[in-house]
N, C-alpha and C. Protein backbone atom coordinates (compact mmCIF):
# COMPACT_ATOMS: atom_id res chain seq x y z
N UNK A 1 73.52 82.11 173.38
CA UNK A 1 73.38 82.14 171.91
C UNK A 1 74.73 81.88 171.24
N UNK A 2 75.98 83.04 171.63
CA UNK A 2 77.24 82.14 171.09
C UNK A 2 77.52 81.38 171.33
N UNK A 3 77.54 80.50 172.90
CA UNK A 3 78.64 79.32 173.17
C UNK A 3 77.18 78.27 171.92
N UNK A 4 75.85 78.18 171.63
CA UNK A 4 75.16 77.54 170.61
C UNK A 4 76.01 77.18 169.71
N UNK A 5 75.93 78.72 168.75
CA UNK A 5 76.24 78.70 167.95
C UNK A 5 77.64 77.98 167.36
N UNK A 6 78.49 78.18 168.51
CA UNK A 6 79.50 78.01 168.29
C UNK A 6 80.06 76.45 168.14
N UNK A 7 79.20 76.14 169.01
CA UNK A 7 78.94 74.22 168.81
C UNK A 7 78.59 73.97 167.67
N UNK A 8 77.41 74.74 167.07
CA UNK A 8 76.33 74.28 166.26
C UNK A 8 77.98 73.92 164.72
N UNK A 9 78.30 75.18 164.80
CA UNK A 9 80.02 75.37 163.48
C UNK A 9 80.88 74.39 163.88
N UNK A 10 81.17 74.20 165.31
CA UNK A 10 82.16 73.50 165.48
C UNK A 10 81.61 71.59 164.90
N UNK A 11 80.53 71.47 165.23
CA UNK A 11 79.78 70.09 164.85
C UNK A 11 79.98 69.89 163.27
N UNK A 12 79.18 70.70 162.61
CA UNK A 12 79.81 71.58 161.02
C UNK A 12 80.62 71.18 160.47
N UNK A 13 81.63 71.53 161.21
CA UNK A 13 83.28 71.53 160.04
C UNK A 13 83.73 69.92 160.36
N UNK A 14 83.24 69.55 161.52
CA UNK A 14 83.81 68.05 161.79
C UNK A 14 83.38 67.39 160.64
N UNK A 15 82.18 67.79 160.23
CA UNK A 15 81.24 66.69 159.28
C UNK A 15 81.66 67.35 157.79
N UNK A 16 81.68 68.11 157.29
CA UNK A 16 81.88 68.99 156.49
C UNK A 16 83.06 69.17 156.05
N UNK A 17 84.06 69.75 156.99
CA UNK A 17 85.55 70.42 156.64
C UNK A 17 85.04 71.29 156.74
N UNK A 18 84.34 72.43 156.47
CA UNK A 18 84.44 73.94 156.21
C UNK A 18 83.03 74.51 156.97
N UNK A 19 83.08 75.75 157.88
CA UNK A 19 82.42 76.00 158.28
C UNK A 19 81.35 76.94 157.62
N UNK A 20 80.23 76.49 157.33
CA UNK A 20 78.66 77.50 156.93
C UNK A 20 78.55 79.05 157.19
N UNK A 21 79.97 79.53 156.60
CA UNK A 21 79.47 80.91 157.12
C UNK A 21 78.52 81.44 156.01
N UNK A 22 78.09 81.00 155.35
CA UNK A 22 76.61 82.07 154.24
C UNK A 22 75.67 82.29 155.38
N UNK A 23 75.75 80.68 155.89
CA UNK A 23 74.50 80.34 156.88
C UNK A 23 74.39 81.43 158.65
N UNK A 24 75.53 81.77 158.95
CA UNK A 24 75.29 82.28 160.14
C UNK A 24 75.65 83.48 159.64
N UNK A 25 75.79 84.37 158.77
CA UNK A 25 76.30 85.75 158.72
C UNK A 25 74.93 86.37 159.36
N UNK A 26 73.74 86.50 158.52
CA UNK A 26 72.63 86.52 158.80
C UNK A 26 71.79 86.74 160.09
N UNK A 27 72.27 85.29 160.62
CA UNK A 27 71.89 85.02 161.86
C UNK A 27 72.03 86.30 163.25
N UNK A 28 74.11 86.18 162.99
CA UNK A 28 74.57 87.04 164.06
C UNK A 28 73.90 88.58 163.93
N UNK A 29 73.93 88.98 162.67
CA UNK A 29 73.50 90.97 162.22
C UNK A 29 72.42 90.62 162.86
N UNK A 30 71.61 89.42 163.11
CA UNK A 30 69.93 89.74 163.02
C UNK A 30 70.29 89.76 164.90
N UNK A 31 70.57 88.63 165.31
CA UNK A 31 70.93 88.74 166.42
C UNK A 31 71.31 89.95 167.33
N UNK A 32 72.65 90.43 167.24
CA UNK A 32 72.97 91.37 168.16
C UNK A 32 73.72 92.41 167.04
N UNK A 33 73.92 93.75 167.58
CA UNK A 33 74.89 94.71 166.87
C UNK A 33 76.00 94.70 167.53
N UNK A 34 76.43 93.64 168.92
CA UNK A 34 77.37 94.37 169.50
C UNK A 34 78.54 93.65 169.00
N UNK A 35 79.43 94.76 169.33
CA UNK A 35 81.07 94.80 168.13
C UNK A 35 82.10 93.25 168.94
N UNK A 36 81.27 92.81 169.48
CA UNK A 36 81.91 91.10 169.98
C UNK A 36 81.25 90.11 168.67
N UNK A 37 80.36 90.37 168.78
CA UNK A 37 79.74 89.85 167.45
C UNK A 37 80.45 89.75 166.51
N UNK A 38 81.30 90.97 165.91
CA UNK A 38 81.93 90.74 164.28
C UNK A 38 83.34 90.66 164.96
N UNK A 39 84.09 90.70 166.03
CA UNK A 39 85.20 90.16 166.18
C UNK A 39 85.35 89.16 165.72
N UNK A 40 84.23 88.25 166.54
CA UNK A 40 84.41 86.76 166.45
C UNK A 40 83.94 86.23 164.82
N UNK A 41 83.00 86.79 164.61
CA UNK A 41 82.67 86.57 163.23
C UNK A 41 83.89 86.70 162.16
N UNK A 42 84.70 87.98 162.30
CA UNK A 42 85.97 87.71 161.79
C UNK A 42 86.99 86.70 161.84
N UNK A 43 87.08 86.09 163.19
CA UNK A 43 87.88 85.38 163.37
C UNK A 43 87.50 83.81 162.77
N UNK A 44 86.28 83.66 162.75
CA UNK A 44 85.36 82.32 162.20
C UNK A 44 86.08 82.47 160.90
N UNK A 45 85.69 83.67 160.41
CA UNK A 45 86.39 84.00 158.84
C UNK A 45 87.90 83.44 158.10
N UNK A 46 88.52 84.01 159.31
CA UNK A 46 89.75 83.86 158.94
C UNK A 46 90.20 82.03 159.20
N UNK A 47 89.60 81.52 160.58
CA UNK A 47 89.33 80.23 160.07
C UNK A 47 88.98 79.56 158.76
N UNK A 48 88.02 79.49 158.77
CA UNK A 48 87.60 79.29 157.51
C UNK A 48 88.40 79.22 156.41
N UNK A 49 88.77 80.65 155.98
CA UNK A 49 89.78 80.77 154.63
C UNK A 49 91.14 79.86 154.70
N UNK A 50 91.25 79.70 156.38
CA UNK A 50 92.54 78.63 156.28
C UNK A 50 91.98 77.17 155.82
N UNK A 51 91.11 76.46 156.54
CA UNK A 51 91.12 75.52 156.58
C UNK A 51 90.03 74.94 154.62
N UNK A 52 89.75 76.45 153.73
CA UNK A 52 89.04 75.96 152.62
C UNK A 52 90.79 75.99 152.18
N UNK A 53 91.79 76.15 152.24
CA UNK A 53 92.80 75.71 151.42
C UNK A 53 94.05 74.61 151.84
N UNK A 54 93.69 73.98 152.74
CA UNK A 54 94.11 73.09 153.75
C UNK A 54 93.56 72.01 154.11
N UNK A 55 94.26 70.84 154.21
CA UNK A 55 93.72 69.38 154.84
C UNK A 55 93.75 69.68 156.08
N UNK A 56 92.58 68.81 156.89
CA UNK A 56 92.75 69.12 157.72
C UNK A 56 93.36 68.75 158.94
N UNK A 57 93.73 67.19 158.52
CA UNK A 57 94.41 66.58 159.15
C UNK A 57 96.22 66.76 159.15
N UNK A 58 96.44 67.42 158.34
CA UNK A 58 98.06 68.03 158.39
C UNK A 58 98.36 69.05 158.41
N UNK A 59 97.13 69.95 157.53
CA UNK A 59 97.17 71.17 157.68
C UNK A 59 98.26 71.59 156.48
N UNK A 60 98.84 70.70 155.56
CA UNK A 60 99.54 71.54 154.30
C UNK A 60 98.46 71.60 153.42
N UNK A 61 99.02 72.52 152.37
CA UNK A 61 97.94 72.57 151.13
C UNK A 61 96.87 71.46 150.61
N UNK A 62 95.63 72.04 150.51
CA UNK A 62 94.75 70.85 149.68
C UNK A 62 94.67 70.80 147.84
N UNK A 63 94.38 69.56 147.76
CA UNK A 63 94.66 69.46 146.46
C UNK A 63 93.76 70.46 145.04
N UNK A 64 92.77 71.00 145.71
CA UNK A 64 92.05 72.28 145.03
C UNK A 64 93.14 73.41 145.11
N UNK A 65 93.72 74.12 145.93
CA UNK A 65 94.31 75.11 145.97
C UNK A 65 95.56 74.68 145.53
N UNK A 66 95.88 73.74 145.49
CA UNK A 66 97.80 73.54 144.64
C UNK A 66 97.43 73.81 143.35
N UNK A 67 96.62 73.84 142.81
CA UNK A 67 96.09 74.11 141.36
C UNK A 67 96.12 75.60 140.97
N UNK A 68 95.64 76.49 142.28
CA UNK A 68 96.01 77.58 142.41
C UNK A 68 97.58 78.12 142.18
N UNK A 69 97.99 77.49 143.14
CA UNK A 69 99.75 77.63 143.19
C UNK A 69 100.15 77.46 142.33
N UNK A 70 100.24 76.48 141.55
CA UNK A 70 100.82 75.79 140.34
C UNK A 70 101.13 77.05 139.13
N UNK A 71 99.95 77.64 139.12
CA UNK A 71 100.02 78.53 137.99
C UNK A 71 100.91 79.80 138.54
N UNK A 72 100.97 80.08 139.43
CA UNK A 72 101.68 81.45 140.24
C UNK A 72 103.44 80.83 139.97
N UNK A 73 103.36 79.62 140.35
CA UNK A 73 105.28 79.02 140.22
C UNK A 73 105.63 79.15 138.91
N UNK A 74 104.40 78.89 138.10
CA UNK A 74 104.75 78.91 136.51
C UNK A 74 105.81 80.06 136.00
N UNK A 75 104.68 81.33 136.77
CA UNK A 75 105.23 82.45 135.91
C UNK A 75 106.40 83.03 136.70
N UNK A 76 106.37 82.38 137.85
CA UNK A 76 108.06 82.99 138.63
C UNK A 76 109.09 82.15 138.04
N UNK A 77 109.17 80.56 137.51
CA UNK A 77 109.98 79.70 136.70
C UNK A 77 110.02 80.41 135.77
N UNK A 78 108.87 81.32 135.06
CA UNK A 78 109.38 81.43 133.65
C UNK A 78 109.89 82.63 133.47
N UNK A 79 109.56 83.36 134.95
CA UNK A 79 110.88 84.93 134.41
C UNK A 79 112.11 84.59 134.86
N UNK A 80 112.51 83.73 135.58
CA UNK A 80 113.58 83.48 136.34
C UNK A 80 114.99 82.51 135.53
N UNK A 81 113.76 82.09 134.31
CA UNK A 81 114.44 80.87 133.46
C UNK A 81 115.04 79.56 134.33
N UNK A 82 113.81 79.28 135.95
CA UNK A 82 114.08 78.08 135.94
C UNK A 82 113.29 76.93 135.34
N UNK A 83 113.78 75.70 136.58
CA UNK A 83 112.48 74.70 136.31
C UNK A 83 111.69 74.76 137.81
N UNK A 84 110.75 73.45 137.21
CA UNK A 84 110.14 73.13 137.91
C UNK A 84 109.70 71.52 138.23
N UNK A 85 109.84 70.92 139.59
CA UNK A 85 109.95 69.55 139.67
C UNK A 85 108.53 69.48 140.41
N UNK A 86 107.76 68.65 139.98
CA UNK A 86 106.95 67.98 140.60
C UNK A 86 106.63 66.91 141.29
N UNK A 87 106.60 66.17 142.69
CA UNK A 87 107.29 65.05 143.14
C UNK A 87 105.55 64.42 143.54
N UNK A 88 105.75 63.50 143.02
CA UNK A 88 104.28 62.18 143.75
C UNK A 88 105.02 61.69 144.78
N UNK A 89 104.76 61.39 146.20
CA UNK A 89 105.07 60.75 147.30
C UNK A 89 103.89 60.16 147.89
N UNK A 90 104.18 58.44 147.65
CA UNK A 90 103.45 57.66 148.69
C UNK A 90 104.15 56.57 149.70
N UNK A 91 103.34 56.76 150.56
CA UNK A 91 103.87 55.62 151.65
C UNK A 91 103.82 54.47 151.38
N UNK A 92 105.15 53.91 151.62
CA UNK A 92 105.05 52.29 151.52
C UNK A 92 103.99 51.88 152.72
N UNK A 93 103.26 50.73 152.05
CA UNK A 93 102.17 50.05 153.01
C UNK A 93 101.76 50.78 153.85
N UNK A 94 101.20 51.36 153.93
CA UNK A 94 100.06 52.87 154.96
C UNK A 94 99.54 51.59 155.38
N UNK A 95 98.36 50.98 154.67
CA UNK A 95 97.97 50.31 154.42
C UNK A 95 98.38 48.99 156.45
N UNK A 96 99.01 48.53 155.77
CA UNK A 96 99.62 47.69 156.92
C UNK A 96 99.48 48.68 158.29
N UNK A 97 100.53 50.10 158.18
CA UNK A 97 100.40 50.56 159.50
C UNK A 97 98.97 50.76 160.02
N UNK A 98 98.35 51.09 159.66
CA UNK A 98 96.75 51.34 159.89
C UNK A 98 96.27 49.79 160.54
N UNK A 99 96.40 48.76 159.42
CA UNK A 99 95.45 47.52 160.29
C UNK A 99 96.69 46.93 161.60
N UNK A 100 97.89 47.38 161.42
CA UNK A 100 98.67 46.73 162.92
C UNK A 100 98.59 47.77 163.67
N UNK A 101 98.52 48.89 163.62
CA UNK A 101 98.66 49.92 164.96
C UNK A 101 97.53 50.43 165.12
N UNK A 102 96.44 50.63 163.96
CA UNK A 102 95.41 51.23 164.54
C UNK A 102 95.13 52.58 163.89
N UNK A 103 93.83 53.50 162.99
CA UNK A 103 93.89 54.39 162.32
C UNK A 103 94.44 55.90 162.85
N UNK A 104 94.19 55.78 164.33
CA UNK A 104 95.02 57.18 164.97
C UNK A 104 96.47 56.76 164.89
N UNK A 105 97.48 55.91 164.78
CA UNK A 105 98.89 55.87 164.93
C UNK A 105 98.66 56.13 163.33
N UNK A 106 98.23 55.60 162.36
CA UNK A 106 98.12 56.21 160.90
C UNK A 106 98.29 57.26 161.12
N UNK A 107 97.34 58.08 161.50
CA UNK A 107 97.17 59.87 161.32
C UNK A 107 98.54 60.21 162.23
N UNK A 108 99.02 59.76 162.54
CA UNK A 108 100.15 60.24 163.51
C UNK A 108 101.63 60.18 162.72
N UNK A 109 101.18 58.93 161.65
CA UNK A 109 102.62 58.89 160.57
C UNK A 109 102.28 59.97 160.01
N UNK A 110 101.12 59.97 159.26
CA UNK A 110 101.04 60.95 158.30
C UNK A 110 101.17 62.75 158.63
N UNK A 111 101.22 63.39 159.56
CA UNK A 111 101.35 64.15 160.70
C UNK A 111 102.89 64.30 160.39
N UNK A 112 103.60 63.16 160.92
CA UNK A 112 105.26 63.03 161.19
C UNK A 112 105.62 63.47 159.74
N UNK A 113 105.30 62.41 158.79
CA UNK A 113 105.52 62.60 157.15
C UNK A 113 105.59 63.90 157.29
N UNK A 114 104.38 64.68 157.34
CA UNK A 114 104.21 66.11 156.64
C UNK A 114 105.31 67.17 157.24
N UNK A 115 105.34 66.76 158.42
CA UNK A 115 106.35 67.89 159.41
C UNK A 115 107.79 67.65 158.58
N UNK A 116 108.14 66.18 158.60
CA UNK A 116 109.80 65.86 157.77
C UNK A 116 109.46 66.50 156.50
N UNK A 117 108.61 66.42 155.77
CA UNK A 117 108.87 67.03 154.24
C UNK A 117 108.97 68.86 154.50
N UNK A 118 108.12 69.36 155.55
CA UNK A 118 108.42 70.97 155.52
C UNK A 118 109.87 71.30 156.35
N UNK A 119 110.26 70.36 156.83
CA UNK A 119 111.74 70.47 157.33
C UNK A 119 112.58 70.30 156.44
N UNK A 120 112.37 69.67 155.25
CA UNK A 120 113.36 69.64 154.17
C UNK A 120 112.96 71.04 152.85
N UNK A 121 112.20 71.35 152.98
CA UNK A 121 111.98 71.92 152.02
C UNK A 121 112.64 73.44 151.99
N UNK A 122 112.65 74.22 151.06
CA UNK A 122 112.97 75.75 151.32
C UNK A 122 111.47 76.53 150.90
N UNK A 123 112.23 77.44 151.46
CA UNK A 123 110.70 79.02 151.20
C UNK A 123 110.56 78.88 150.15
N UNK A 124 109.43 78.96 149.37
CA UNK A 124 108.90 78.60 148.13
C UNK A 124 108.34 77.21 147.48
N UNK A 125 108.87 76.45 148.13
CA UNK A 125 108.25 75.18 147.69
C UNK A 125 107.18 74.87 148.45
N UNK A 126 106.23 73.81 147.85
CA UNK A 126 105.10 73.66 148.57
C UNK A 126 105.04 72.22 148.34
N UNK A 127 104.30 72.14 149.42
CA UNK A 127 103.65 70.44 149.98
C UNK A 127 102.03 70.73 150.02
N UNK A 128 101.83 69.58 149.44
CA UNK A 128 100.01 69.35 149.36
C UNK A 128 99.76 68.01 150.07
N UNK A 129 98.50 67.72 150.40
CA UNK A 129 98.29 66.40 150.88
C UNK A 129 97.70 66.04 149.61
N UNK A 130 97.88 65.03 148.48
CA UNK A 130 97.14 64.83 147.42
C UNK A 130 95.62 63.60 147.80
N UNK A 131 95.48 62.87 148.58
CA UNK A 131 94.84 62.52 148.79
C UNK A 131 95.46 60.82 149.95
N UNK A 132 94.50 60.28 151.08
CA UNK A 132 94.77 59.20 151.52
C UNK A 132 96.38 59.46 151.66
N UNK A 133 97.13 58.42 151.24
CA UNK A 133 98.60 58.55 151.89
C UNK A 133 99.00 59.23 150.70
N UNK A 134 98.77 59.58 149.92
CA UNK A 134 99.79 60.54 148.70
C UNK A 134 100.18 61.98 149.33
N UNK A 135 101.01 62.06 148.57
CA UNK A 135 101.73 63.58 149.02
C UNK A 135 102.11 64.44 147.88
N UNK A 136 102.44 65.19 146.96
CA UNK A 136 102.64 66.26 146.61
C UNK A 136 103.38 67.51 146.75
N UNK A 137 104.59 67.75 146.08
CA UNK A 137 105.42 68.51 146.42
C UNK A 137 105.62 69.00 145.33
N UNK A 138 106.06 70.43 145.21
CA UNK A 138 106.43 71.46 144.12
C UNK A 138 107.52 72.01 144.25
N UNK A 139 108.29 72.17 143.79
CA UNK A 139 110.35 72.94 143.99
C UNK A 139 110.89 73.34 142.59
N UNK A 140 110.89 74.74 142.41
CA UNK A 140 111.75 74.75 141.80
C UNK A 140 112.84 74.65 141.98
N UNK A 141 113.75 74.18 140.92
CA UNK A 141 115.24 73.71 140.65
C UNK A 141 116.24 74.15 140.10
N UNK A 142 117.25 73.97 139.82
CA UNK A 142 118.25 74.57 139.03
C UNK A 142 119.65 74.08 139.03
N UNK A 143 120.59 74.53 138.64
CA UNK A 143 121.83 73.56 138.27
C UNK A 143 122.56 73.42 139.86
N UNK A 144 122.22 74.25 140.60
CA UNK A 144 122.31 74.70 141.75
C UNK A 144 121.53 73.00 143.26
N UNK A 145 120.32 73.54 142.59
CA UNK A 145 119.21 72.57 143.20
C UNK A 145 118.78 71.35 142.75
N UNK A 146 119.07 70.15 142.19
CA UNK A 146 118.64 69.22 141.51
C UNK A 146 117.86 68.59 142.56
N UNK A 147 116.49 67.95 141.36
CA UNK A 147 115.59 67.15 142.27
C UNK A 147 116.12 65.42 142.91
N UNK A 148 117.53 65.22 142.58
CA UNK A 148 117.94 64.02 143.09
C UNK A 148 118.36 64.39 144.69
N UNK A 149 118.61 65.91 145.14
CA UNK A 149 119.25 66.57 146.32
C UNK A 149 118.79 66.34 146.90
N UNK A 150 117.15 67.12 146.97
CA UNK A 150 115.84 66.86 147.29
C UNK A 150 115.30 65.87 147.44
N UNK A 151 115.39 64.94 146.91
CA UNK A 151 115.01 63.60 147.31
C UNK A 151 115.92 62.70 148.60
N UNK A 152 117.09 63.19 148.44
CA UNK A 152 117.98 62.88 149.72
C UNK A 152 117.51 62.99 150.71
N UNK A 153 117.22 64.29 150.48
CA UNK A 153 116.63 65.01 152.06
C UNK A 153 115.19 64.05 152.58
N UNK A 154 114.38 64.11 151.61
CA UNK A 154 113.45 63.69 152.03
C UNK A 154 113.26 62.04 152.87
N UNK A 155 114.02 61.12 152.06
CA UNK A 155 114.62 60.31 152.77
C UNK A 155 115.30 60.19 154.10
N UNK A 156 116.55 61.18 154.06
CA UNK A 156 117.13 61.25 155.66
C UNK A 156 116.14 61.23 156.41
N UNK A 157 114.74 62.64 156.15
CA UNK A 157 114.09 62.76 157.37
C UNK A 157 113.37 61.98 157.52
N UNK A 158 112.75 61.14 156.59
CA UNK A 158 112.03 59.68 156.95
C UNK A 158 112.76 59.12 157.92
N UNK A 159 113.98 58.67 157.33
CA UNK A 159 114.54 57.93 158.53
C UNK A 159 114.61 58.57 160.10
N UNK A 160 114.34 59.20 160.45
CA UNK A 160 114.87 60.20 161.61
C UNK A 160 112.99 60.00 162.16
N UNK A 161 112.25 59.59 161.02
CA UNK A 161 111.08 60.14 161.33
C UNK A 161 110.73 58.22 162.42
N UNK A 162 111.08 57.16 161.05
CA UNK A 162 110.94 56.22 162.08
C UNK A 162 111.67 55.66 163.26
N UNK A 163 112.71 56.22 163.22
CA UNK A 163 113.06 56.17 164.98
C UNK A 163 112.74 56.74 165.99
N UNK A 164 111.81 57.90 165.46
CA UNK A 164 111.17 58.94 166.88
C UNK A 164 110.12 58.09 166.65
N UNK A 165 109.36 57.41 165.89
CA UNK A 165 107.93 56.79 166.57
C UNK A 165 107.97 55.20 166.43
N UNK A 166 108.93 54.83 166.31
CA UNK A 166 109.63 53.53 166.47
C UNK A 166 108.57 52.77 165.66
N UNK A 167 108.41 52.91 163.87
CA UNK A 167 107.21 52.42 163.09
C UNK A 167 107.96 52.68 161.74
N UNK A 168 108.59 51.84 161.20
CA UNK A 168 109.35 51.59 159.98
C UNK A 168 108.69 52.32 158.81
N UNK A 169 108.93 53.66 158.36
CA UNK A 169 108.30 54.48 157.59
C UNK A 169 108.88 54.65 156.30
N UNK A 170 108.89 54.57 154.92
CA UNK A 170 109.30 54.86 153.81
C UNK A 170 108.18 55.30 153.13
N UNK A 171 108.66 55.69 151.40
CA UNK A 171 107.85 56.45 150.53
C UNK A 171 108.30 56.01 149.54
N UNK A 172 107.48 56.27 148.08
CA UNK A 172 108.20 56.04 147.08
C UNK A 172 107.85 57.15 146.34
N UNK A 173 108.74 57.87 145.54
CA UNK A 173 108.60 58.70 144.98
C UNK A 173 108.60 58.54 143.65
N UNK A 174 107.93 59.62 142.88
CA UNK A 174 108.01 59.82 141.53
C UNK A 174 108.14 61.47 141.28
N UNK A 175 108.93 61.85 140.07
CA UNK A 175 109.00 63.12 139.80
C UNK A 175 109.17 63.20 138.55
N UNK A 176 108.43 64.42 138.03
CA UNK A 176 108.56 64.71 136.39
C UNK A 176 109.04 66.44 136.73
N UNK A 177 109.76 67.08 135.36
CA UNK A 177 109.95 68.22 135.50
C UNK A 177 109.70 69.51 134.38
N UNK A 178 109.13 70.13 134.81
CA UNK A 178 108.78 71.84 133.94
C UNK A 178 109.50 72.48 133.53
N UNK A 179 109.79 72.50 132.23
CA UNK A 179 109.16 72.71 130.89
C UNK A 179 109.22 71.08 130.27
N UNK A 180 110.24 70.57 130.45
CA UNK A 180 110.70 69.47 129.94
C UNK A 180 109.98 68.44 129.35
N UNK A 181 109.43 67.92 130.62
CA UNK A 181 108.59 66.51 130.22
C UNK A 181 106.60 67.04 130.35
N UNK A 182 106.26 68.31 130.85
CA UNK A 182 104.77 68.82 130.48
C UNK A 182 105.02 70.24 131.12
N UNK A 183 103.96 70.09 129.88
CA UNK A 183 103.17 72.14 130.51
C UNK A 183 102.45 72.35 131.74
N UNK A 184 101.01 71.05 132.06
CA UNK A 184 100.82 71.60 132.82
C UNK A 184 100.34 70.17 134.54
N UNK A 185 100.01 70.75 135.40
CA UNK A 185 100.16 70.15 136.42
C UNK A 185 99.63 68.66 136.24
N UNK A 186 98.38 68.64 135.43
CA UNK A 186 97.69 67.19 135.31
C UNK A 186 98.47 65.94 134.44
N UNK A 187 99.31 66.66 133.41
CA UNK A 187 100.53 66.02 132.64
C UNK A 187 101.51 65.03 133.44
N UNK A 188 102.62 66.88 134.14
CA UNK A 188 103.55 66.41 134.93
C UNK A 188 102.90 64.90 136.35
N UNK A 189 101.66 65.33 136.87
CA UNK A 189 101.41 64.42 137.83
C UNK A 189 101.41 63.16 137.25
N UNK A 190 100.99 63.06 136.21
CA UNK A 190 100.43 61.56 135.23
C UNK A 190 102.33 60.70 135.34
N UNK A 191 102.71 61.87 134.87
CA UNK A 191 103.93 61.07 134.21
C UNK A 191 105.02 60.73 135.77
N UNK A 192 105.07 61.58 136.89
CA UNK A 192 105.44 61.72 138.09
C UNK A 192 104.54 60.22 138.98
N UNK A 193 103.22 60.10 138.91
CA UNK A 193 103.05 58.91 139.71
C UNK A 193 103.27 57.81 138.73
N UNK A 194 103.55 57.93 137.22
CA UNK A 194 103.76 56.78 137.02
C UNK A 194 104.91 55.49 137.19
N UNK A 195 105.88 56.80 137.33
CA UNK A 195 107.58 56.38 137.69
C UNK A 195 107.28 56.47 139.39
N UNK A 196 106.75 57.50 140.16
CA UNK A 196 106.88 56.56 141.67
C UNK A 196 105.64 54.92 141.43
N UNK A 197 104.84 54.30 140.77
CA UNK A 197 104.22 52.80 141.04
C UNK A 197 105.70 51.86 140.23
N UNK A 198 106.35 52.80 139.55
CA UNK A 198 107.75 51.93 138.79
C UNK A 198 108.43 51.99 140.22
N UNK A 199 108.83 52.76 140.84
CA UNK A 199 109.97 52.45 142.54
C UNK A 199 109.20 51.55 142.99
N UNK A 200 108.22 51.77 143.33
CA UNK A 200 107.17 51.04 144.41
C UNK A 200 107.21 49.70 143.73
N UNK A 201 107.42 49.46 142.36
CA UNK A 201 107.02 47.73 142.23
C UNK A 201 108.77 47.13 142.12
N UNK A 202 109.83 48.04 141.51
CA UNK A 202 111.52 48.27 142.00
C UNK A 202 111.56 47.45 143.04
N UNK A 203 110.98 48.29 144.61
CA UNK A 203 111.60 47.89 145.58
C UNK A 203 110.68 46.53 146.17
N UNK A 204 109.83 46.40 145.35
CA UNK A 204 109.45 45.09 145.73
C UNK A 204 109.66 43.72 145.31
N UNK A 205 110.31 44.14 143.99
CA UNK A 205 111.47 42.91 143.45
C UNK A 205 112.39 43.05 144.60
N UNK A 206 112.93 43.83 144.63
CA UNK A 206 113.85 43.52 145.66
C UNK A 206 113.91 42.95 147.38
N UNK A 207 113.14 42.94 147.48
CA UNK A 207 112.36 42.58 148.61
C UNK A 207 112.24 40.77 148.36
N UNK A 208 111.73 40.20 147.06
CA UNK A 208 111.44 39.20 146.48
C UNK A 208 112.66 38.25 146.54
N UNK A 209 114.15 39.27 146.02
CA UNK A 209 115.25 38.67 145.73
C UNK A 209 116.16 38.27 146.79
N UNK A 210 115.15 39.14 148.14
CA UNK A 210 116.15 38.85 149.12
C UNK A 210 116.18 37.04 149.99
């Protein structure tokens, strides 16, 4: 009945993302009382709650729950009297790596990507997967921290990132910042991817001129 069941969830979340627990709570009480039962049932649980706020293919924040976050950074920026930077990150030509290497070496940049951006980052900032190759990052800042620093970093580890998988990797970024240029997350993003498609079409003049 468990190793079933346990297929039946695991089949589930492949298709789904998130596993049916309304659907088996039921099941197991009706099933058995014994206390293996709600171990595991707990542990399904605690699955679960990870992967409803998580992609699942990188495993950083999903773009439902940064919405969550967003408002929590607000009010620590605003007792603290900092800011707040919001960064759009997309991959140059995903696109390309996917039809020359193949959609698993894709998932394998994007994987690498996510690991270099939590290697640059500090405690408190957060990374989202925003969707397909976009990325999403939150930092507060200060006279201390500027988001041009931050962007360094993120760069170095790109580079570091395409010599371990020998697959020419860049990004282009965009960033807007809190209070300054918007109040709230749907603003700052608007005005943040509009200046990273301004790099992205930048570095393709340049590319043109060469």
């Amino acid at each position: 009945m468990l190793i079933t069941l346990t297929g039946m969830l695991i089949r589930r979340y492949f298709v789904y993302g998130v596993f049916p627990l309304e659907a088996i709570i039921t099941t197991i009480i009706m099933t058995s009382t014994s206390s293996i039962f709600y171990l595991w049932l707990g542990k399904l649980y605690d699955i679960n709650k990870f992967y409803a706020t998580r992609d699942p293919l990188t495993e950083v924040y999903n773009r439902r729950f940064t919405y969550e976050i967003f408002l929590k950074l607000l009010s620590q920026v605003d007792r603290n009297n900092k800011k707040l930077s919001v960064f759009i990150i997309d991959v140059d030509k995903f696109k390309n790596i996917n039809d020359t290497y193949g959609h698993e070496k894709g998932d394998l940049v994007l994987k690498e990507i996510t690991n270099s951006f939590l290697s640059s980052i500090r405690k408190g900032d957060v990374v989202a997967r925003w969707g397909g190759d976009e990325f999403l990052i939150i930092a507060p800042i200060s006279d201390e921290i500027s988001s041009l620093s931050m962007v360094n970093r993120f760069e170095k580890g790109l580079q570091e990132v395409s010599k371990r998988i020998q697959i020419n990797t860049s990004v282009s970024i965009g960033e807007a910042t809190f209070p300054d240029e918007g109040k709230n997350l749907d603003d700052l993003i608007k005005l943040a991817d509009d200046r990273m498609y301004e790099n992205k079409r930048k570095k393709r003049e340049r590319r043109v001129r060469k």
